[in-house]
PDB file of N, CA and C in Angstrom:
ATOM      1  N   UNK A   1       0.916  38.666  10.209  1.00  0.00           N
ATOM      2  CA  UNK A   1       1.143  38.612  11.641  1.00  0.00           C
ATOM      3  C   UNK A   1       0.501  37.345  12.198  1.00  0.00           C
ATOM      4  N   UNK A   2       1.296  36.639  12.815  1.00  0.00           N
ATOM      5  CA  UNK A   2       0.881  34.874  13.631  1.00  0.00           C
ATOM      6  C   UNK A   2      -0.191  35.815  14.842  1.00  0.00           C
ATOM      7  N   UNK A   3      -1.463  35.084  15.261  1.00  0.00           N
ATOM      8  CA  UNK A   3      -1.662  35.199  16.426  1.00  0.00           C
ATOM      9  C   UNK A   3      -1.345  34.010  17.694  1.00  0.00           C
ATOM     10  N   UNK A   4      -1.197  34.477  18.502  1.00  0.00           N
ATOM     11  CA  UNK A   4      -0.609  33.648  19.701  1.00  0.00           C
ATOM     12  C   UNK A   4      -1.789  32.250  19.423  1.00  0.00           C
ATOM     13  N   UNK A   5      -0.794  31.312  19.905  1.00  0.00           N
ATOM     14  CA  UNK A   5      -1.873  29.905  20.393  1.00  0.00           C
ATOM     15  C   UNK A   5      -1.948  29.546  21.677  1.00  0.00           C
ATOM     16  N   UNK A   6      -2.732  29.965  22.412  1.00  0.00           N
ATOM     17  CA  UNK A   6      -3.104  29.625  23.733  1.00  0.00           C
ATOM     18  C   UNK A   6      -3.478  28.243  24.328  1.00  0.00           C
ATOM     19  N   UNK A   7      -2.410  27.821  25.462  1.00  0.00           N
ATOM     20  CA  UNK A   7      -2.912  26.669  25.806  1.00  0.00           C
ATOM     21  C   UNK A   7      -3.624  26.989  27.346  1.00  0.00           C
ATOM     22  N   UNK A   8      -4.372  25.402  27.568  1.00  0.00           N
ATOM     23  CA  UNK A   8      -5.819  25.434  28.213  1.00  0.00           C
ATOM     24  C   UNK A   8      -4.992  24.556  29.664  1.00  0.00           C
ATOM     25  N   UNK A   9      -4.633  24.953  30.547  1.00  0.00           N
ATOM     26  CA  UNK A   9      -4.256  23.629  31.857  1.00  0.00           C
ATOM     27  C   UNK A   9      -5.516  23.788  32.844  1.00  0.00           C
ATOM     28  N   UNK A  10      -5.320  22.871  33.310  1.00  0.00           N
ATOM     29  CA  UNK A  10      -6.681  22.449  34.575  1.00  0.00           C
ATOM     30  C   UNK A  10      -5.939  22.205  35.698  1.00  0.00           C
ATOM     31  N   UNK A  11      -6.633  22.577  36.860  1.00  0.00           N
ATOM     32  CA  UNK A  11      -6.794  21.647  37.720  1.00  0.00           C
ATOM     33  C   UNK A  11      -7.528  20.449  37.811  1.00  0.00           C
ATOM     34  N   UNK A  12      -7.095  19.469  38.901  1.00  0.00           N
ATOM     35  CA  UNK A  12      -7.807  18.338  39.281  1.00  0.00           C
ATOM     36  C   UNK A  12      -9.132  18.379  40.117  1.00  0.00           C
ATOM     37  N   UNK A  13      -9.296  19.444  41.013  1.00  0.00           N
ATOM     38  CA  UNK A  13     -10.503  19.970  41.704  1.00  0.00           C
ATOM     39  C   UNK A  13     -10.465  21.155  41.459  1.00  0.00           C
ATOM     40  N   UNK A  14     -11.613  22.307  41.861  1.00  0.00           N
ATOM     41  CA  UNK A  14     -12.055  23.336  41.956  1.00  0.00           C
ATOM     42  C   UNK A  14     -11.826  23.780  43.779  1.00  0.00           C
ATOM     43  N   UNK A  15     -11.580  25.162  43.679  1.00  0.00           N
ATOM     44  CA  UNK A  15     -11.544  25.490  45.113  1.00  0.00           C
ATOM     45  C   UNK A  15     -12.968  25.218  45.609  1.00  0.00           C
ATOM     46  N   UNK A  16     -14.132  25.506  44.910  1.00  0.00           N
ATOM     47  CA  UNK A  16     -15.242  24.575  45.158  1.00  0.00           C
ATOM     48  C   UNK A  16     -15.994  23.561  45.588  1.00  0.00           C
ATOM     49  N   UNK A  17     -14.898  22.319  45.357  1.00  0.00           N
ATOM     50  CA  UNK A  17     -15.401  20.613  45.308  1.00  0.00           C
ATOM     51  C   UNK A  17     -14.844  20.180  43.992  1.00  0.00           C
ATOM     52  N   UNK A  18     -15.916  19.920  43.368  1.00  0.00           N
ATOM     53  CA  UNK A  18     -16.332  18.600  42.724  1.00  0.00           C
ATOM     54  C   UNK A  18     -15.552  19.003  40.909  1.00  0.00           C
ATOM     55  N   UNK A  19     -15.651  20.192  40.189  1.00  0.00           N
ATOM     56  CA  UNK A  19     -15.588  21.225  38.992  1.00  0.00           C
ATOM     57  C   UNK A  19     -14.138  21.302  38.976  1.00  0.00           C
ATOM     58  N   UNK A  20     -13.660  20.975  37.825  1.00  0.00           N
ATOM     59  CA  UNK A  20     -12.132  21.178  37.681  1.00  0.00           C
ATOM     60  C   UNK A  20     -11.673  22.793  37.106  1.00  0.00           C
ATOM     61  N   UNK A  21     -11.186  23.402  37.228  1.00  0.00           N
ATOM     62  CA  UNK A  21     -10.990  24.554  36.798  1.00  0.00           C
ATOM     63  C   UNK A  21     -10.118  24.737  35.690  1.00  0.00           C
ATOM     64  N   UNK A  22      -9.692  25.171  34.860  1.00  0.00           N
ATOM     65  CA  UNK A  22      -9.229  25.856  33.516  1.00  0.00           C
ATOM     66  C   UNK A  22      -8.619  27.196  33.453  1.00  0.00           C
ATOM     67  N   UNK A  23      -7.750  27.208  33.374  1.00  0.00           N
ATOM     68  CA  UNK A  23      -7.124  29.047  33.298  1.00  0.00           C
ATOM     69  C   UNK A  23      -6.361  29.142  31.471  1.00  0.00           C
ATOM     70  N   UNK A  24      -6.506  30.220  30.811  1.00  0.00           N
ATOM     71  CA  UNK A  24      -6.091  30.130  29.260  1.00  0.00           C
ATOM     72  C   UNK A  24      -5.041  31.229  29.425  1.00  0.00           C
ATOM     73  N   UNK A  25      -4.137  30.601  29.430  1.00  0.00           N
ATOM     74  CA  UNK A  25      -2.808  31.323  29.582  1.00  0.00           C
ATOM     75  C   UNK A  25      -1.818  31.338  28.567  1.00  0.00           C
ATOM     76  N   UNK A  26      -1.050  32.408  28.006  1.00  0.00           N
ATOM     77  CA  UNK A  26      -0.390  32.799  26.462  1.00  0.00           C
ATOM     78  C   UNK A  26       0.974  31.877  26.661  1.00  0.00           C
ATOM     79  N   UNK A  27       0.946  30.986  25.430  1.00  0.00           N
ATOM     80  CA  UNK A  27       2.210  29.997  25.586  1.00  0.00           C
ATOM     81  C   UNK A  27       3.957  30.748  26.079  1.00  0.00           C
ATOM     82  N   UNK A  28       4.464  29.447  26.043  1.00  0.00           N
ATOM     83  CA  UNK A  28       5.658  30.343  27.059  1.00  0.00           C
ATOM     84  C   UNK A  28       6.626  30.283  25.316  1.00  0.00           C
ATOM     85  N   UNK A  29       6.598  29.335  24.624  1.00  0.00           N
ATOM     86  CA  UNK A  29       7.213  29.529  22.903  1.00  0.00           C
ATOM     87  C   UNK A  29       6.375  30.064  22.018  1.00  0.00           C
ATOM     88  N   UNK A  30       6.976  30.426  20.795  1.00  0.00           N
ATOM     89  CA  UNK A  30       6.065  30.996  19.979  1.00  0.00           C
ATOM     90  C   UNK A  30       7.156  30.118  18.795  1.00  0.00           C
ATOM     91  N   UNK A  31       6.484  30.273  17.324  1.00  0.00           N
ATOM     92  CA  UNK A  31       7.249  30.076  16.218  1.00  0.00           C
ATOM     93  C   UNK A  31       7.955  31.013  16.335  1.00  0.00           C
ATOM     94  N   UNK A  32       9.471  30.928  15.550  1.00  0.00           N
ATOM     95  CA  UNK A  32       9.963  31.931  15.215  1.00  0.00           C
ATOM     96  C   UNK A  32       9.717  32.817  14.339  1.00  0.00           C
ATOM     97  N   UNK A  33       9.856  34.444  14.127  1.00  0.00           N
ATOM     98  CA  UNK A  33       9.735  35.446  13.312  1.00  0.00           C
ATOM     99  C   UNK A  33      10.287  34.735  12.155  1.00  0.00           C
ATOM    100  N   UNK A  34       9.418  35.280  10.880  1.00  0.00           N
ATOM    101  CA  UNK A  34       9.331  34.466   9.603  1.00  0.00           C
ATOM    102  C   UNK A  34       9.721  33.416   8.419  1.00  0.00           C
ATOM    103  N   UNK A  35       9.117  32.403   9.841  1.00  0.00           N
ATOM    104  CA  UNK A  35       8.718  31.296   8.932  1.00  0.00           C
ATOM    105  C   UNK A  35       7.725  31.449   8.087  1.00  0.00           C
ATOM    106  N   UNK A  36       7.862  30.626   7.125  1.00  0.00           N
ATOM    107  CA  UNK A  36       7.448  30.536   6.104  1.00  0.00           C
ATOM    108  C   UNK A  36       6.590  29.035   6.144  1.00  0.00           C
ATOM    109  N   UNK A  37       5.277  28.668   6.058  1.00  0.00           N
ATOM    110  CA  UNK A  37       4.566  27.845   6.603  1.00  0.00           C
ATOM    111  C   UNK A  37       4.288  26.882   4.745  1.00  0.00           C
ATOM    112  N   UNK A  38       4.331  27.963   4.039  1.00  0.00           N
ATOM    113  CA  UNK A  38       3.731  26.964   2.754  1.00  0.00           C
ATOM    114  C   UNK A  38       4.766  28.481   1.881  1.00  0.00           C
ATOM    115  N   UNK A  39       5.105  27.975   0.885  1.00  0.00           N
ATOM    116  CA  UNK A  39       5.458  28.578  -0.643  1.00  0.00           C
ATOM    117  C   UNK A  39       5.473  28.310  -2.204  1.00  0.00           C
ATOM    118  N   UNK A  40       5.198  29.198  -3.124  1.00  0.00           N
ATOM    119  CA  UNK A  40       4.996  28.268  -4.595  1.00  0.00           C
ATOM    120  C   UNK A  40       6.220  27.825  -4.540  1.00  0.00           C
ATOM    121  N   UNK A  41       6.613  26.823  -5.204  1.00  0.00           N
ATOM    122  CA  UNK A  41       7.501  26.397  -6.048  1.00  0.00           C
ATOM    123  C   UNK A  41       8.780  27.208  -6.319  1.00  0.00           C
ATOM    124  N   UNK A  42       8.725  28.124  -7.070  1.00  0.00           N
ATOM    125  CA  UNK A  42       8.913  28.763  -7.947  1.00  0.00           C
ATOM    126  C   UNK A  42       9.764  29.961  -7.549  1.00  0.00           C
ATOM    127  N   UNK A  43       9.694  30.088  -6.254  1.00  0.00           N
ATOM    128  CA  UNK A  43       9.959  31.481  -5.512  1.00  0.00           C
ATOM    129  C   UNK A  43      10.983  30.746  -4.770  1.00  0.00           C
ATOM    130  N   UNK A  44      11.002  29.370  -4.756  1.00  0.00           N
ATOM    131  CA  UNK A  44      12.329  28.904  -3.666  1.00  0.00           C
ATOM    132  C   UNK A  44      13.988  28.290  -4.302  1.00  0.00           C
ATOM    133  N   UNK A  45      12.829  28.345  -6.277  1.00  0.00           N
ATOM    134  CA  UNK A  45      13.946  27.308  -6.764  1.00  0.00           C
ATOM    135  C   UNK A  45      14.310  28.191  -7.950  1.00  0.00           C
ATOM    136  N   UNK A  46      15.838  28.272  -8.610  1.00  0.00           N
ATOM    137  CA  UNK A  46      15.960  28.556  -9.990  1.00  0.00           C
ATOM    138  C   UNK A  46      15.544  27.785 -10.955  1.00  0.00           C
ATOM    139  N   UNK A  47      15.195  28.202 -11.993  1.00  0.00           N
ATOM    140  CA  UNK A  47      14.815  27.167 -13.001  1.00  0.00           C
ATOM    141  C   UNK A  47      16.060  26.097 -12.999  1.00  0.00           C
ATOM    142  N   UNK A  48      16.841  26.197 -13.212  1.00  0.00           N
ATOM    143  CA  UNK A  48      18.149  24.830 -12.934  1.00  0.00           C
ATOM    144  C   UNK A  48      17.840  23.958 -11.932  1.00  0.00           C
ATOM    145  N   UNK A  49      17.430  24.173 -10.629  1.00  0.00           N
ATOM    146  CA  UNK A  49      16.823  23.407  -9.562  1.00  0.00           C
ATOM    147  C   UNK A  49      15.523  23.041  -9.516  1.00  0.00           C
ATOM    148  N   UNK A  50      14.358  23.522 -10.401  1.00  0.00           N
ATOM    149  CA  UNK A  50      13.370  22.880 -10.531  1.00  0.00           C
ATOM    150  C   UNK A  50      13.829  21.661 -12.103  1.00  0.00           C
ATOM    151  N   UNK A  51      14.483  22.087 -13.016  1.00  0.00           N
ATOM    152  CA  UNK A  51      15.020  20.594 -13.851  1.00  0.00           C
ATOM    153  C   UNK A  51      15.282  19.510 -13.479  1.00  0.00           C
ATOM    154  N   UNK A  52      16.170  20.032 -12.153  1.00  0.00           N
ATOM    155  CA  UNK A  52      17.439  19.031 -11.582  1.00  0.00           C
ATOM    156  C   UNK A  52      16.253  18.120 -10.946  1.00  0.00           C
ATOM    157  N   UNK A  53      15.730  18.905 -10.352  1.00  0.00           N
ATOM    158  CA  UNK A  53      13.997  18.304  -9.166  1.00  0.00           C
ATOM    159  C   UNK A  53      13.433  17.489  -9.915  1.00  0.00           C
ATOM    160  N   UNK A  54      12.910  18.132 -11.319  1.00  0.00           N
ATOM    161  CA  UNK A  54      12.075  17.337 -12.177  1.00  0.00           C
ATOM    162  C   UNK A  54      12.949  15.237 -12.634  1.00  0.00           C
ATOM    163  N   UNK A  55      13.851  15.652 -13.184  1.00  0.00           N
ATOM    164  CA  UNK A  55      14.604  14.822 -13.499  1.00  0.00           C
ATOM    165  C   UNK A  55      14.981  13.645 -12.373  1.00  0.00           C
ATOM    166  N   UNK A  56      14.798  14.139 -11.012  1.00  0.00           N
ATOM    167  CA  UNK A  56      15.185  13.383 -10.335  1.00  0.00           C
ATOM    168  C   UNK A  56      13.772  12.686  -9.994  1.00  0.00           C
ATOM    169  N   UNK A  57      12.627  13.319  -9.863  1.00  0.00           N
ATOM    170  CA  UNK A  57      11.721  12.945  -9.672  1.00  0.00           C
ATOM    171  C   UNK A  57      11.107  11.852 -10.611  1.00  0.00           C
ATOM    172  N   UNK A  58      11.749  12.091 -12.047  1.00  0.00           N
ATOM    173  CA  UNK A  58      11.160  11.642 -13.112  1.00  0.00           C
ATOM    174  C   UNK A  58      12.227   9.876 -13.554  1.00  0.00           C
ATOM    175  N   UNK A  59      13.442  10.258 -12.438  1.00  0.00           N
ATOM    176  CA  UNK A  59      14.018   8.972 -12.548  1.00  0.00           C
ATOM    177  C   UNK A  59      13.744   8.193 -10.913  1.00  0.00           C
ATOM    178  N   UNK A  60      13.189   8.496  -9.851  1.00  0.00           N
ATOM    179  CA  UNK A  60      12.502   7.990  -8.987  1.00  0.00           C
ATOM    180  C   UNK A  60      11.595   7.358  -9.242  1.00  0.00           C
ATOM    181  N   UNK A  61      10.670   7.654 -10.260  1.00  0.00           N
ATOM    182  CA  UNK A  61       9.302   7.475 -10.856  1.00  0.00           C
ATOM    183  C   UNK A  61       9.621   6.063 -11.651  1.00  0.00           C
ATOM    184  N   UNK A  62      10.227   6.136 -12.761  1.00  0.00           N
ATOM    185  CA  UNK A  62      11.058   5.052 -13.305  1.00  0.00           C
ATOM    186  C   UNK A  62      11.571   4.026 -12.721  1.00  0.00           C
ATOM    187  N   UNK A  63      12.525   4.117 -11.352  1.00  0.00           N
ATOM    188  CA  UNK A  63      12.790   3.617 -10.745  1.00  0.00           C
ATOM    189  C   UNK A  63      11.576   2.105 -10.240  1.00  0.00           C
ATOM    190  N   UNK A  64      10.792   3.181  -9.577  1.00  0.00           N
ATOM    191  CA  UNK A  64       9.448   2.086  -9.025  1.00  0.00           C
ATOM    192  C   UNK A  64       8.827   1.310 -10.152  1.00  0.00           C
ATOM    193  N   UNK A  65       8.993   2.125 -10.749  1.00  0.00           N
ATOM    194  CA  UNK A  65       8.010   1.665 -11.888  1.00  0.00           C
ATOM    195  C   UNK A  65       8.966  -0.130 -12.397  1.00  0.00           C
ATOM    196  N   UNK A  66      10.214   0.362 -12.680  1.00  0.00           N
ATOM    197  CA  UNK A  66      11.367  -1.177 -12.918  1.00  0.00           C
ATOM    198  C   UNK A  66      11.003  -2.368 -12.122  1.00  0.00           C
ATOM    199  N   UNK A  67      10.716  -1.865 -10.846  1.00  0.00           N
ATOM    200  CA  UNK A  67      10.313  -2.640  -9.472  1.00  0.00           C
ATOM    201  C   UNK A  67       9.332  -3.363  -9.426  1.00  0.00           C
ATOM    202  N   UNK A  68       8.444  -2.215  -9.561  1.00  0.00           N
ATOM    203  CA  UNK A  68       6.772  -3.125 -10.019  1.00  0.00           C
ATOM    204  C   UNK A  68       6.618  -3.908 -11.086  1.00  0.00           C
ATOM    205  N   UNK A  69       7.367  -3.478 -12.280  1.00  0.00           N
ATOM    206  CA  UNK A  69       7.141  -4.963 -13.606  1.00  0.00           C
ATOM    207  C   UNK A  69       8.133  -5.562 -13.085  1.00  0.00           C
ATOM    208  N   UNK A  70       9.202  -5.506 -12.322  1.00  0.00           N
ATOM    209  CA  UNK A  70       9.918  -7.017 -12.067  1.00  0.00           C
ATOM    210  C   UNK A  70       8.965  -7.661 -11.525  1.00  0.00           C
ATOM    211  N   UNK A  71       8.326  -7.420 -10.016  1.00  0.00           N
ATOM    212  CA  UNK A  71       7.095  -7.955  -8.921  1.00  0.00           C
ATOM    213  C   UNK A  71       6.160  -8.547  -9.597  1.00  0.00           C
ATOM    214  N   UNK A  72       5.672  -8.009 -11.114  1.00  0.00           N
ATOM    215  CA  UNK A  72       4.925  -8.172 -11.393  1.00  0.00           C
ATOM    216  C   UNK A  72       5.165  -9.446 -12.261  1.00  0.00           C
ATOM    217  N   UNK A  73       6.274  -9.367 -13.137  1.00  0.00           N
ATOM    218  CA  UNK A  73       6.573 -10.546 -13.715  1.00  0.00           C
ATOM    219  C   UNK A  73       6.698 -11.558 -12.963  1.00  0.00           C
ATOM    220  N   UNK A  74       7.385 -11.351 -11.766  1.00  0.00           N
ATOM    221  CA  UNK A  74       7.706 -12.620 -11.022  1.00  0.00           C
ATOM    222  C   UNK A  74       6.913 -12.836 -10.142  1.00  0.00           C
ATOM    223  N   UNK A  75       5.494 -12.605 -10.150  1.00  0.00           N
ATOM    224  CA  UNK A  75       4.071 -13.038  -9.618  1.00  0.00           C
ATOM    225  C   UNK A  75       3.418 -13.851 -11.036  1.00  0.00           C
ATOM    226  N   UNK A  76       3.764 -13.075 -11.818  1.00  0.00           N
ATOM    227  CA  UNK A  76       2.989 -13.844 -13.267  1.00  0.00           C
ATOM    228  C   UNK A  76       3.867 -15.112 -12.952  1.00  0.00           C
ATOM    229  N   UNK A  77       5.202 -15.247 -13.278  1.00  0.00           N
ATOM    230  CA  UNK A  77       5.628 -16.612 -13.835  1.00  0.00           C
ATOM    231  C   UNK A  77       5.286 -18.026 -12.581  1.00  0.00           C
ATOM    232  N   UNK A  78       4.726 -17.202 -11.125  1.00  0.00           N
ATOM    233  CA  UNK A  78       4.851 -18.281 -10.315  1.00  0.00           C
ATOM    234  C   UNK A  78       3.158 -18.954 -10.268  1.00  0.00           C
ATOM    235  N   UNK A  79       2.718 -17.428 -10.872  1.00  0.00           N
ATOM    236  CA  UNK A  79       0.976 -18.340 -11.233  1.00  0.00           C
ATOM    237  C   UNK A  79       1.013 -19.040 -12.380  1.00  0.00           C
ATOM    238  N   UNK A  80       1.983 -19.122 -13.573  1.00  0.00           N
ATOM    239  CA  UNK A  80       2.110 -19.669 -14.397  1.00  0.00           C
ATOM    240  C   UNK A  80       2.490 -20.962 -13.973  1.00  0.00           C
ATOM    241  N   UNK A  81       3.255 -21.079 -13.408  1.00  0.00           N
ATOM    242  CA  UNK A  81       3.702 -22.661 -12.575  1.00  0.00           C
ATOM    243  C   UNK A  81       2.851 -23.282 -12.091  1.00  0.00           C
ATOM    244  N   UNK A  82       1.447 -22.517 -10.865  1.00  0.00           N
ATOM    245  CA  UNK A  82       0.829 -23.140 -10.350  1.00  0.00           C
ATOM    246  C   UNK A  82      -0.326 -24.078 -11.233  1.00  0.00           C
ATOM    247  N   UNK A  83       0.024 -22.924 -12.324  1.00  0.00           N
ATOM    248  CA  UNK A  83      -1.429 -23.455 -13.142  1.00  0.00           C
ATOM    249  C   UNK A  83      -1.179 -24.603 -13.867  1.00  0.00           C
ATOM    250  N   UNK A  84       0.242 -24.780 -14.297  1.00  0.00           N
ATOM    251  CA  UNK A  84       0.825 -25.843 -14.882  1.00  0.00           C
ATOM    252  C   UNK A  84       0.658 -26.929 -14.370  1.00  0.00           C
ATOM    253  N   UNK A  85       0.980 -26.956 -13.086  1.00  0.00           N
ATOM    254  CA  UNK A  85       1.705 -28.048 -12.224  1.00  0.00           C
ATOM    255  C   UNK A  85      -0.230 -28.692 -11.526  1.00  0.00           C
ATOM    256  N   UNK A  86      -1.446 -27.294 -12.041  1.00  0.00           N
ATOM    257  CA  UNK A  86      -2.496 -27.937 -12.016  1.00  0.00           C
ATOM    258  C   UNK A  86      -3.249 -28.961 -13.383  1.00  0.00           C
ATOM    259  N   UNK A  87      -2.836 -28.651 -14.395  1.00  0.00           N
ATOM    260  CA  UNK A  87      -2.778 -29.109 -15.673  1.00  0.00           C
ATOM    261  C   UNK A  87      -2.071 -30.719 -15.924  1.00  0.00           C
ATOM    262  N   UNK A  88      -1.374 -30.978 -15.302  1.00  0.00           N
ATOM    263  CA  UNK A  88      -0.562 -32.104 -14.942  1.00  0.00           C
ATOM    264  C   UNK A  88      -1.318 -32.947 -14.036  1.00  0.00           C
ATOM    265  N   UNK A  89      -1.738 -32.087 -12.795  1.00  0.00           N
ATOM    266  CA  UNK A  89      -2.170 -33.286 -12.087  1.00  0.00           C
ATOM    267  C   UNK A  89      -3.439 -33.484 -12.460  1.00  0.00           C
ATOM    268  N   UNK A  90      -4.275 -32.483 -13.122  1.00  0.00           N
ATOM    269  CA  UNK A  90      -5.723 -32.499 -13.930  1.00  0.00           C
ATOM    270  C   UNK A  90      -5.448 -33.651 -15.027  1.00  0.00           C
ATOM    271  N   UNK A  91      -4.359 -33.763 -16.009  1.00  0.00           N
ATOM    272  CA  UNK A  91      -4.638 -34.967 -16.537  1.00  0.00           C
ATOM    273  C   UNK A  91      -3.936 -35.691 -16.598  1.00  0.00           C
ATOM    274  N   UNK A  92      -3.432 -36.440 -15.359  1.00  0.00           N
ATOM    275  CA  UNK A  92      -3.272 -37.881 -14.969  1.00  0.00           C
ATOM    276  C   UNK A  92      -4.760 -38.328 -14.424  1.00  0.00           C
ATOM    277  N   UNK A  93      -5.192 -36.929 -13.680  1.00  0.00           N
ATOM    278  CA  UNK A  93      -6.444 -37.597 -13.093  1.00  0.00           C
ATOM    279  C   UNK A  93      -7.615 -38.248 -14.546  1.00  0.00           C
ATOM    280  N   UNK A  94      -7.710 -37.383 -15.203  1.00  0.00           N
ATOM    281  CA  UNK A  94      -8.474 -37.649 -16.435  1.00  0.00           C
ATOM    282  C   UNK A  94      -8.449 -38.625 -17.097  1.00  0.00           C
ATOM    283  N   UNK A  95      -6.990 -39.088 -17.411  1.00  0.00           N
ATOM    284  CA  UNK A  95      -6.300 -40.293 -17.748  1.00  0.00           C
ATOM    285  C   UNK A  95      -6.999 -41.717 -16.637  1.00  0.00           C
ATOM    286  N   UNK A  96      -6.464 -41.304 -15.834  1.00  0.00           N
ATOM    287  CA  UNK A  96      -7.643 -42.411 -14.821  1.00  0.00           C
ATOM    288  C   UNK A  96      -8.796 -42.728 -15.335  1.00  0.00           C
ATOM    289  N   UNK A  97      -9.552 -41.733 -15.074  1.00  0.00           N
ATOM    290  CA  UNK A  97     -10.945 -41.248 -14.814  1.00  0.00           C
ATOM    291  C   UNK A  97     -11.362 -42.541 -16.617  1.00  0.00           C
ATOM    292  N   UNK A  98     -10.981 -42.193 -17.444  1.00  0.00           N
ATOM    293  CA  UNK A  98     -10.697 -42.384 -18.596  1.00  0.00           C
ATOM    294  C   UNK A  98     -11.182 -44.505 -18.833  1.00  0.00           C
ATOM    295  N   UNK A  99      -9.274 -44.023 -18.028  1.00  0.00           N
ATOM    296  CA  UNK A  99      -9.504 -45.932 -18.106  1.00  0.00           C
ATOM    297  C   UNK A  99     -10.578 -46.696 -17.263  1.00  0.00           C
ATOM    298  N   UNK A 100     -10.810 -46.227 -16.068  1.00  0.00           N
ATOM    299  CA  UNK A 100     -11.870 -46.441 -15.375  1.00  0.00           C
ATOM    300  C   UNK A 100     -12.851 -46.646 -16.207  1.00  0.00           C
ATOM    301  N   UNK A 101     -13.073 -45.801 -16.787  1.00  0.00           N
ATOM    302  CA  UNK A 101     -14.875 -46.115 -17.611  1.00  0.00           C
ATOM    303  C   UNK A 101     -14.686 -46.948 -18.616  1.00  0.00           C
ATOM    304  N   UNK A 102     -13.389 -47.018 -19.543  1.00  0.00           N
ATOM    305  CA  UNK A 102     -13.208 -47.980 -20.095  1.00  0.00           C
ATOM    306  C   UNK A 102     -13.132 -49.945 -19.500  1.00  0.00           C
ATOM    307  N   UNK A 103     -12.615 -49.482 -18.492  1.00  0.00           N
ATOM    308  CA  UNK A 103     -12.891 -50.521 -17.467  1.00  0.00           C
ATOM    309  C   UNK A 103     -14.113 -51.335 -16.935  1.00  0.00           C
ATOM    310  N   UNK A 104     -14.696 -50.219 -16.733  1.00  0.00           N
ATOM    311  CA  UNK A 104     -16.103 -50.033 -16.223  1.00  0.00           C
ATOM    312  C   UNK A 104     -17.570 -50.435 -17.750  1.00  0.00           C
ATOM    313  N   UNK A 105     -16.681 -49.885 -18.861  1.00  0.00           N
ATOM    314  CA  UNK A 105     -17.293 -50.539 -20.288  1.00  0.00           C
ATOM    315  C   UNK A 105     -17.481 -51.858 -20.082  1.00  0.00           C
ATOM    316  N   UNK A 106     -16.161 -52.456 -19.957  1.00  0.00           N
ATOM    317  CA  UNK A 106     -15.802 -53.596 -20.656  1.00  0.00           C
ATOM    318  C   UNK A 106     -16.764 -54.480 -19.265  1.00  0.00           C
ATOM    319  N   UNK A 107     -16.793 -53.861 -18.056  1.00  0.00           N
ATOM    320  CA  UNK A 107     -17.466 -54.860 -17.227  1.00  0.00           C
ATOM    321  C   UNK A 107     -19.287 -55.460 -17.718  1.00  0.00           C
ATOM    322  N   UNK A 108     -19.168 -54.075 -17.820  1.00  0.00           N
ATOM    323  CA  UNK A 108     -20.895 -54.361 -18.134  1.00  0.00           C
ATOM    324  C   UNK A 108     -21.551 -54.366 -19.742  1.00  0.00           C
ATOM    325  N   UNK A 109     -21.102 -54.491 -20.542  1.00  0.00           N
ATOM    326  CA  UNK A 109     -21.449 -54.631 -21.816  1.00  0.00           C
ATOM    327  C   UNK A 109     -21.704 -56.092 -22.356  1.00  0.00           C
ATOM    328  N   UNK A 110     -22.428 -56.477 -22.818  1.00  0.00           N
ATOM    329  CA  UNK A 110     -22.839 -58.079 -23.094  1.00  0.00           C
ATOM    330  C   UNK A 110     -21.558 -58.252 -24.090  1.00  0.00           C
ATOM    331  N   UNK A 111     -20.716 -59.540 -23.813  1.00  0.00           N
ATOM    332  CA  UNK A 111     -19.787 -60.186 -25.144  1.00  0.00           C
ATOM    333  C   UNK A 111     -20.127 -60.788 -25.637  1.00  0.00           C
ATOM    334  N   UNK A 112     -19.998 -60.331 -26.731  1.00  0.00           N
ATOM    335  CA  UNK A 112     -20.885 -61.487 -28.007  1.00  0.00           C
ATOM    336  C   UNK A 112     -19.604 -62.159 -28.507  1.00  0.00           C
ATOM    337  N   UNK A 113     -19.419 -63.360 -28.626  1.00  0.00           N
ATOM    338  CA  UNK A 113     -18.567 -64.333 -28.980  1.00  0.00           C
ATOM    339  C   UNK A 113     -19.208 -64.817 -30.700  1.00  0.00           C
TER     340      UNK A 113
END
């Protein structure tokens, strides 16, 4: 058996002054006669409809799952690029860096003739 849910309205003043007043009065709807708020499983479905459930659930599941290693691959291959395209400009710089000191050798080293 539901018990009633009572709602709370106010006034804005009190016949009083200042105190707002409150009256708890029995709602004007109710739920309807028996609903059913929660149930197992089991009691709503034939075994054929909990398969069908399972299966569908179990190719939903799959589904995301396809989604996420695509996302996932195609996050890998674009950090793979970045890292590349850092590797490249890491050694041209090096390559510089390189001749520079070779440069930088040849300035300051005594030539012996």
């Amino acid at each position: 058996m539901q018990k009633p849910i009572m709602a709370v309205t106010g006034d804005d003043t009190a016949a009083t002054g200042d105190m707002p007043t409150y009256q708890i009065r029995a709602p004007t709807t109710a739920l309807p006669q028996g609903v059913v708020m929660a149930a197992s499983p089991g009691s709503l479905h034939s075994p054929q409809q909990l398969a069908e459930e399972a299966t569908r659930k179990r190719e939903l599941r799959l589904m995301k799952n396809r989604e996420a290693a695509k996302e996932c691959r195609r996050r890998k291959k674009e950090y793979v690029k970045c890292l590349e395209s850092r590797v490249a400009v890491l050694e041209v710089q090096n390559k510089k860096l390189i001749e520079e000191l070779e440069t930088l050798k040849d300035i300051c080293s005594p030539k012996t003739d």
